[in-house]
Each structure stands twice: as C-alpha cells, then as structure tokens.
Protein backbone atom coordinates (compact mmCIF):
# COMPACT_ATOMS: atom_id res chain seq x y z
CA UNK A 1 110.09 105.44 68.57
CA UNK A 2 111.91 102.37 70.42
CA UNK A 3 110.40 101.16 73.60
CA UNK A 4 114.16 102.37 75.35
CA UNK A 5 113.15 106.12 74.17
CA UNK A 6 109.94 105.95 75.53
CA UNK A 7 110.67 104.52 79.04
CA UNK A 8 113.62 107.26 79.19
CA UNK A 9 111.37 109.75 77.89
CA UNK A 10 112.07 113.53 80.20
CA UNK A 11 110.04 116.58 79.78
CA UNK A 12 112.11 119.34 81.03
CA UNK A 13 110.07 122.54 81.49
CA UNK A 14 111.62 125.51 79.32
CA UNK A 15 110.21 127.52 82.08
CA UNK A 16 113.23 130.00 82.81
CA UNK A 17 113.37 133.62 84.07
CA UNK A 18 115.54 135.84 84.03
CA UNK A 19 115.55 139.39 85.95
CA UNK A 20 118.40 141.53 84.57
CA UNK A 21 118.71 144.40 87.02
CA UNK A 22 121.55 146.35 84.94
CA UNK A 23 122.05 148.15 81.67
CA UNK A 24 124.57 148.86 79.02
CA UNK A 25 123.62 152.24 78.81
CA UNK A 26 122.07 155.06 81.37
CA UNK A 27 118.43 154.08 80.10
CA UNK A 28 117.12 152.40 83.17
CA UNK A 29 113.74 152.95 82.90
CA UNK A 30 112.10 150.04 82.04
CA UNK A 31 114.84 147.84 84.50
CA UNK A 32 113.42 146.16 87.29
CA UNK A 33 115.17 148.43 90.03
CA UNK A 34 114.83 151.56 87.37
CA UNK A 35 117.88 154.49 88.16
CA UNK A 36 117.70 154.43 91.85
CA UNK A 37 116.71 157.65 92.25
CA UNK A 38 119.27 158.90 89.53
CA UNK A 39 121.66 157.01 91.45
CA UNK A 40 122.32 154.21 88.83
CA UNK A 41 123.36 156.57 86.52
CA UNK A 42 125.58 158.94 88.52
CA UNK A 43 127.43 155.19 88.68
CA UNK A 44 127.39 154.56 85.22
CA UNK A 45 128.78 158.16 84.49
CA UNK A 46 132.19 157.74 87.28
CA UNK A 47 133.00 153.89 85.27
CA UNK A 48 131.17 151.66 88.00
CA UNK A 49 128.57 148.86 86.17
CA UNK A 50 126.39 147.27 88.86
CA UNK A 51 125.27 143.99 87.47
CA UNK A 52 122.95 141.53 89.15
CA UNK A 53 120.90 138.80 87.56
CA UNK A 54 118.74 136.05 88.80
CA UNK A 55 117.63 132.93 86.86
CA UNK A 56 115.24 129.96 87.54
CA UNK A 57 114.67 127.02 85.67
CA UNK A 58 112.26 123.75 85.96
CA UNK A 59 112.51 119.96 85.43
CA UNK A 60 109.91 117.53 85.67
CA UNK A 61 110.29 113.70 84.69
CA UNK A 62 107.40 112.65 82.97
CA UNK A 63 107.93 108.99 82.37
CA UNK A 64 110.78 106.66 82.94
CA UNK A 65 114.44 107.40 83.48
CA UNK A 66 116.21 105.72 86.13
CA UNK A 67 114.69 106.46 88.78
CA UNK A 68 110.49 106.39 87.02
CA UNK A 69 108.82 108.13 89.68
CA UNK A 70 107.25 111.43 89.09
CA UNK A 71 109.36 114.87 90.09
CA UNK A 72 109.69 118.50 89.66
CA UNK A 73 113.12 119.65 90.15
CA UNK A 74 113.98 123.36 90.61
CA UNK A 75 117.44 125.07 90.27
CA UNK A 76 118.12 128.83 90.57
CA UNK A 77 121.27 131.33 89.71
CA UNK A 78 121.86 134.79 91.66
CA UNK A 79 124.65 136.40 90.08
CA UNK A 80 126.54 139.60 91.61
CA UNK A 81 129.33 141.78 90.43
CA UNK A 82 130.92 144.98 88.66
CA UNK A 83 132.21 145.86 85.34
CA UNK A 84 134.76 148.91 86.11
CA UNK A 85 135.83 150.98 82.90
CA UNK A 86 139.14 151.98 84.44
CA UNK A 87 139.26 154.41 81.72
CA UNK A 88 136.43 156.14 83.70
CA UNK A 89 138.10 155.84 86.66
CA UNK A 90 142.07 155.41 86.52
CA UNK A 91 142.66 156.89 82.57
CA UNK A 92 143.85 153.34 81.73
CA UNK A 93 142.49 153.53 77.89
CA UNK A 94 139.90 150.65 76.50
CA UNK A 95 140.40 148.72 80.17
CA UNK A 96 138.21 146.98 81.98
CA UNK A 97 138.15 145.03 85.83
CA UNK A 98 135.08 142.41 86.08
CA UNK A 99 134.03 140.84 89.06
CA UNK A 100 131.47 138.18 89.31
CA UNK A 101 129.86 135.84 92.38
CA UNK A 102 127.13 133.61 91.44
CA UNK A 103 125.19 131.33 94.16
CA UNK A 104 123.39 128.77 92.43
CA UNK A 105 120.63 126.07 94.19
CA UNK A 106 118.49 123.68 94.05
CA UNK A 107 118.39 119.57 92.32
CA UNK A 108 118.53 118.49 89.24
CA UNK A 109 116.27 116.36 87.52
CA UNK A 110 118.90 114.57 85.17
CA UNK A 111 120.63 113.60 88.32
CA UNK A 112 117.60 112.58 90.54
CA UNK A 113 115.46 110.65 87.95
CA UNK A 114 117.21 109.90 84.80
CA UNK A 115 120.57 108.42 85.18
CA UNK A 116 121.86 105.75 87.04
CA UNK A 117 124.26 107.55 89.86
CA UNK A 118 126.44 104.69 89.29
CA UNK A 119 126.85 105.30 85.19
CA UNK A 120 128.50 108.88 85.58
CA UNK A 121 126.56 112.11 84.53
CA UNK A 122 127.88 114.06 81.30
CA UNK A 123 125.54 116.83 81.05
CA UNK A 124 122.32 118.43 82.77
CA UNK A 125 118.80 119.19 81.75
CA UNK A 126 118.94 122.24 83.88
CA UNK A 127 121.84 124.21 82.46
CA UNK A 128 121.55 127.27 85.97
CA UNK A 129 122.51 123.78 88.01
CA UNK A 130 125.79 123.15 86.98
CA UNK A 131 129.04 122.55 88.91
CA UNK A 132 126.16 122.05 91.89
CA UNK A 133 124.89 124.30 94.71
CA UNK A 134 127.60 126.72 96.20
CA UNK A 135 128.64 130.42 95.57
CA UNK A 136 131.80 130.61 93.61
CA UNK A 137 133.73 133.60 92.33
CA UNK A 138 133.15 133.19 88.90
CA UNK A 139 135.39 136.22 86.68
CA UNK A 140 137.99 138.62 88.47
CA UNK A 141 139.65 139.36 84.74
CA UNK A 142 141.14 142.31 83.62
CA UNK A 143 140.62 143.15 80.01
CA UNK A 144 142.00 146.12 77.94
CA UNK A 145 142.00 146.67 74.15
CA UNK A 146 144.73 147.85 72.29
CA UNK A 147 145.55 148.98 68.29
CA UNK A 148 142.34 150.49 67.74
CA UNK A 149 140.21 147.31 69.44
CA UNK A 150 142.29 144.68 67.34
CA UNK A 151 144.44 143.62 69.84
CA UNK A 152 142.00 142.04 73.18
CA UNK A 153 143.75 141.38 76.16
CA UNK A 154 142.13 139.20 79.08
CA UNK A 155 144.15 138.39 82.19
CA UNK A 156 142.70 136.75 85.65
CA UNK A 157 140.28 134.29 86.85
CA UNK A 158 137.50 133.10 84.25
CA UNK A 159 136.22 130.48 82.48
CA UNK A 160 136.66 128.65 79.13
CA UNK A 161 133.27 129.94 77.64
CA UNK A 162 135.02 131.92 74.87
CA UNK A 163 136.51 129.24 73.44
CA UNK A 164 133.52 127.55 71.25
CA UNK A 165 131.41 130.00 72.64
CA UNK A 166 127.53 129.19 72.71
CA UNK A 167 124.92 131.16 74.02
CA UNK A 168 122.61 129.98 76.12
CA UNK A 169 119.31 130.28 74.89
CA UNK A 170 118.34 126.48 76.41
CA UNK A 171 117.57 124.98 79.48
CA UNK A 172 119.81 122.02 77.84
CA UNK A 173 123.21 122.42 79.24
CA UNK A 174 125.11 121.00 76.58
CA UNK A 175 123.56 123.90 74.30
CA UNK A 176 125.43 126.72 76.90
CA UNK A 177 129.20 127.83 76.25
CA UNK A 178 132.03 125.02 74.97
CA UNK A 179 130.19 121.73 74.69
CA UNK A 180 133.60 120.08 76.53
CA UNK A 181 133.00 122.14 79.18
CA UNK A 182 129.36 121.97 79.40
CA UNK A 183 130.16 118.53 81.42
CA UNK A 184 130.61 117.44 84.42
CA UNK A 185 134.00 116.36 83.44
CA UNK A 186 137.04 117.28 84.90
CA UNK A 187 139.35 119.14 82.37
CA UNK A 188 137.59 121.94 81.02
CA UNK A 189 135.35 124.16 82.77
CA UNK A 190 132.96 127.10 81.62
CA UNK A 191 131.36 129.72 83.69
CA UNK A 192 131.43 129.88 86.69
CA UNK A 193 133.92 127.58 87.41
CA UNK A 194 137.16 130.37 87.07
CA UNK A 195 140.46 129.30 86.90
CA UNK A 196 144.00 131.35 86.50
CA UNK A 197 144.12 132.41 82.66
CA UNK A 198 145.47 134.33 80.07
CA UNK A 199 143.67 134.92 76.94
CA UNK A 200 144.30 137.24 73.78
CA UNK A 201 142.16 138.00 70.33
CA UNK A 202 143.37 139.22 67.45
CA UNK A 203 141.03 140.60 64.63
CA UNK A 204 142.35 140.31 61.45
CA UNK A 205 139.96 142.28 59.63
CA UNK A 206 136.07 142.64 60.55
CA UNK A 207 135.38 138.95 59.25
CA UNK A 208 138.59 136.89 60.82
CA UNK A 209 139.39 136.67 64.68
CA UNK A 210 142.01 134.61 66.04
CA UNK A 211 142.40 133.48 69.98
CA UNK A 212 144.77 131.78 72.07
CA UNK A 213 145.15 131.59 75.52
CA UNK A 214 146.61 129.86 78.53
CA UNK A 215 144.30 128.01 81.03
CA UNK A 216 144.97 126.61 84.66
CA UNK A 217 143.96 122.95 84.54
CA UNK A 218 142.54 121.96 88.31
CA UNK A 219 139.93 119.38 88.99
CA UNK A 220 140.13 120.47 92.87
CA UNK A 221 138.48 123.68 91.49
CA UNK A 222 135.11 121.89 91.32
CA UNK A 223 134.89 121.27 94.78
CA UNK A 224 132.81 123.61 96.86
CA UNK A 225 135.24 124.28 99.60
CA UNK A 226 137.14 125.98 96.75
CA UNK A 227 134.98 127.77 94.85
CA UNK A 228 136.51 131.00 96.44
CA UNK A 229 139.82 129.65 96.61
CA UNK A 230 142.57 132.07 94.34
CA UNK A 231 146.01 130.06 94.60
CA UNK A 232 146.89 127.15 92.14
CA UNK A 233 146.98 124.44 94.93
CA UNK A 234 146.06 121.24 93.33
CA UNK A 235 146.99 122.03 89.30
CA UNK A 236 147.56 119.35 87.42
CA UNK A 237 149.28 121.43 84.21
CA UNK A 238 147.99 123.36 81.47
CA UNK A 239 145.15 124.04 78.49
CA UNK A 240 146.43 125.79 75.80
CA UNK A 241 143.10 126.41 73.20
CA UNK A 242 143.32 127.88 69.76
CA UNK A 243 140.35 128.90 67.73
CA UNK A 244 139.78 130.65 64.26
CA UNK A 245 136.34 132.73 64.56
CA UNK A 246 135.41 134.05 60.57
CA UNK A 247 132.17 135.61 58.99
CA UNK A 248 129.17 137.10 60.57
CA UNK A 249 125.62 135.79 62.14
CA UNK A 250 123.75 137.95 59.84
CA UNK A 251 125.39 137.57 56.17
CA UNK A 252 127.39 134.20 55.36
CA UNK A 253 126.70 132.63 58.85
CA UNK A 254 130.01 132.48 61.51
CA UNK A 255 131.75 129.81 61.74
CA UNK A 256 134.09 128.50 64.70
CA UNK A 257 136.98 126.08 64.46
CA UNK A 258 139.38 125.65 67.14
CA UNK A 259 141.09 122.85 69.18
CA UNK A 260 142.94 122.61 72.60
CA UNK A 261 146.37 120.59 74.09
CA UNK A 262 146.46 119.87 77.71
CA UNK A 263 149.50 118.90 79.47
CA UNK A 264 147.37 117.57 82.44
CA UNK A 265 148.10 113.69 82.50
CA UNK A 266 144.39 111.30 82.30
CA UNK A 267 143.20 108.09 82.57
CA UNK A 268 142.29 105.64 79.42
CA UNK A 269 138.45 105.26 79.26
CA UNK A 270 138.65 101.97 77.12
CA UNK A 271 142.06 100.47 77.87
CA UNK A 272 143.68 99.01 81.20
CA UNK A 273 148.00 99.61 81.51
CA UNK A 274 147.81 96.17 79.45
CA UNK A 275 146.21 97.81 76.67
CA UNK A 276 143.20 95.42 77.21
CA UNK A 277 139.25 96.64 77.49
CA UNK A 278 139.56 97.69 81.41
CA UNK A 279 135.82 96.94 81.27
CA UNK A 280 136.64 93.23 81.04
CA UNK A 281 139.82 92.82 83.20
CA UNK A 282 138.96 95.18 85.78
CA UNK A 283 142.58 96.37 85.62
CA UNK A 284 144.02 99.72 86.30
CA UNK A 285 143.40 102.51 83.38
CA UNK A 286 146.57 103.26 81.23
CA UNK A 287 147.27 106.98 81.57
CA UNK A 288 148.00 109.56 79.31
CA UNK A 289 150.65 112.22 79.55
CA UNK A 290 148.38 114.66 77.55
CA UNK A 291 145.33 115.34 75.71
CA UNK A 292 143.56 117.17 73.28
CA UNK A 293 140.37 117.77 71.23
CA UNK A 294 138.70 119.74 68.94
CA UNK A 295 135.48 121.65 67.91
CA UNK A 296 134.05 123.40 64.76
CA UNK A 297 130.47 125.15 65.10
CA UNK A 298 128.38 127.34 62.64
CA UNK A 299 125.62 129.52 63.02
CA UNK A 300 123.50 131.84 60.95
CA UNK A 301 120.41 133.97 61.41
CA UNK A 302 118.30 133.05 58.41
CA UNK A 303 114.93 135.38 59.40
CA UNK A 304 113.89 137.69 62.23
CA UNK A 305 110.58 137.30 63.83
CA UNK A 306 108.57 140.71 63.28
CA UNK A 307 111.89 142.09 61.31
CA UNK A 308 113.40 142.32 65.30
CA UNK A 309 117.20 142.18 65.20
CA UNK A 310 117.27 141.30 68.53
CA UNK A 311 114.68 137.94 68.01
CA UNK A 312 116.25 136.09 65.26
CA UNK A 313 115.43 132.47 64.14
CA UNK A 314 118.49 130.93 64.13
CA UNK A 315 120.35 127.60 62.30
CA UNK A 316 123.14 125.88 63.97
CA UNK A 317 125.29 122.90 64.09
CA UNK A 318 128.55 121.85 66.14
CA UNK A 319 131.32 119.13 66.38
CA UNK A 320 133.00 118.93 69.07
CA UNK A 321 135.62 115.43 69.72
C-alpha cells in the first residue's frame, strides 16, 4: 500500500438503520407501529399506502484525508409519503399516485475531512447525505400499467434512479441508483432530487425490458430554496436516457446497458475556447451544445445465505462514462 493510500486512509462506519414503518401487504405485525389498532389495514383495504422510513448512517475519519484530524460525522433520512392504488379508489385500472418528502441532516465526513473544499466533491461516503440537509419533495409520479403489465407508464416529478438502477445496500454513495447521478454534479440527479419527467417500459417478453424517457435538466433544482419548487424556472433543456434491461438476478445474471443525450449546453473540463489545457492558460472553458454518456452494469446472485431468497450473496460490476 503507497504512503498516499495510507495518509488518505477513511473508515466509514457501515453502521446504518433503517425503521420501515409500512408494508406491502396487510401483515403488520411485526412493523414497528404494528396495524394501528386495525387502522393500517382498513387503509390498505380503501387503496391508501402510508409509507414512512427513517435512516441513519456514520462516518468517522480514521487517519489522514484533508483535513487529518479525528471526526465522527452523522447524517440521517426521514422519508414521508403515500402510494394511492387509484384502482382502489377512482377504478382507474393498474394506476398508481406516489408522493414522497424526505428531510435529510446532518455532515458528511467526505466533505469535512477528506477532500480539499477547493478540489470539488464527486461522491459521498454517507450515501442518506446527499444533495445536503433540506426537505425536498422527492416523487409526485403517476404510474399506470397497461397491455397486461407490458406497457409501464410514469408521468410527474421523480428522479433518474431507474435508469442504471442500483440498490443501495452501501453506505458508499456511488454504490446507490445511476452512478452519474450518484454525484454531486449538476446534470443528472437521482432520488430525491425530482424533476419534471416522463418515463415508459416496455417488456418484451419476461427476460427483455426496454425504457425511455424524457427528463427536465435544472441545476437550480439542487438548491434548497427549491427543493419544493414545481415550475421549470431555471431549465437548461433536456435528458433523453435509453436503456436495454435483459435476463434475471437469479439464473443468467441481469444485465443493464443504456446511454443518455442531453441538450443542456456545458463547460469543457480539459480545454479553454482556444482548445488549449484551461488548467494552464487560465482561460475561459469551451462549451458544449450537448452531451451524453453511457453505462452497462451486471449483476447475479450466485448463493443465498441459509437458502434465504431474500439474503443473497451477490456479484456485480458496472461501467459507467
């Protein structure tokens, strides 16, 4: 190990909990807030989801960084909201209304101890802090299914997450949702940064998914004074993703390739409007009328701890440019 890795060297604490205080189904016994007196399911019954959630995670810098003095960090999630089945409620068949708030707190420890502030952060060691403190509205989508489930339409306010979709079973930020998004970059954005979007899936067949969608592109939406905000005042254009999803976790592994244009113009981060390292000539960036990338990801469960479905050992890779 270099002496660079071991003056930069962070323990992060992968101590996280979670309190899930809803169910998928009207078994709410072993919930935190059980049935509420049969209440809970009396909801459940009429079409009306209550969902709530709270998450905490840890940091602590161990040795070096950029800042080398010892700290614990601590960030925390409390997430609010309602999954509607407006079949339930309205006979609109295989439709759903979502709405999610999430207040998140707290420092984190990538950002006070390891990197320079003047350098630029890309990603977090405390995945619950990101976007910063402040309570956004993070889904109002509408979602119904047509042609017996093939056919998934999602209109509203939500993230990219779908796209490149990781789950996020670390602290690590960059292993939670798209990897461009799990950034503190300023042209894509996952949960709960929600912007105006359109989004539909089409299953080809129970191996082969194909999405596309239409994504608001708006920096201003990572400001806190916006993060309830619902018209389109500061846009700077358009993300239009695609993304092939084919095979399953459990057999041949699934596999994710997809890609995105964005009509938002951007600044060079190598060359000046001379075409010349900026770094060197301190001249203005060149800009870009567009810009795009790509991903490709794969992941299969190859065992199951105690033959559990639901606790599978997992083997994963991604790409993402």
């Amino acid at each position: 190990m270099s002496q660079l890795v071991k003056k930069t060297l962070l323990f992060t604490m992968l101590f996280s909990t979670s309190c899930f205080l809803y169910a998928q189904n009207s078994e709410y016994e072993n919930n935190l807030t059980g049935d509420w007196n049969g209440h809970r399911t009396k909801l459940n019954n009429s079409g009306i989801e209550v969902i709530g959630n709270y998450m905490h995670e840890f940091g602590y810098n161990l040795n070096g960084g950029f800042n080398k003095d010892k700290k614990l960090e601590y960030a925390n999630e409390i997430l609010i909201g309602t999954d509607l089945d407006l079949d339930k409620i309205l006979s609109i068949p295989n439709a759903n209304l979502k709405i999610i708030l999430t207040n998140r707190n707290g420092k984190d420890i990538t950002r006070t101890r390891l990197i320079d502030p003047e350098g630029g952060q890309l990603t977090s060691a405390q995945e619950v802090w990101g976007r910063g403190s402040v309570t956004r509205l993070a889904e109002l989508s509408y979602r119904q299914k047509f042609i017996d489930n093939s056919i998934d339409l999602r209109i509203g306010r939500f993230g990219f997450g779908e796209f490149g979709e990781f789950s996020c079973e670390f602290q690590n930020l960059l292993f939670c949702g798209n990897t461009s998004g799990s950034n503190t970059g300023s042209l894509i954005y996952n949960f709960p940064v929600s912007q105006w979007a359109a989004q539909v899936k089409y299953k080809l067949n129970d191996s082969v998914t194909v999405q596309t969608a239409i994504f608001e592109q708006n920096p201003s939406l990572q400001e806190n004074d916006n993060a309830l905000r619902l018209n389109t005042k500061g846009s700077k254009g358009v993300i239009l993703p695609i993304e092939f999803i084919a095979g399953k976790l459990d057999q041949q592994g699934l596999f994710r390739f997809g890609g995105y244009y964005s009509t938002a113009k951007a600044e060079d981060v190598y060359l000046d409007i001379n075409n010349s390292p900026k770094a060197l000539t301190k001249v203005d960036s060149k800009e870009h009328n567009q810009r795009y990338g790509y991903w490709g990801m794969y992941q299969k469960n190859i065992s199951y701890l105690f033959n559990d479905p639901q606790r599978p050992l997992q083997l994963f890779t991604q790409l993402h440019y």
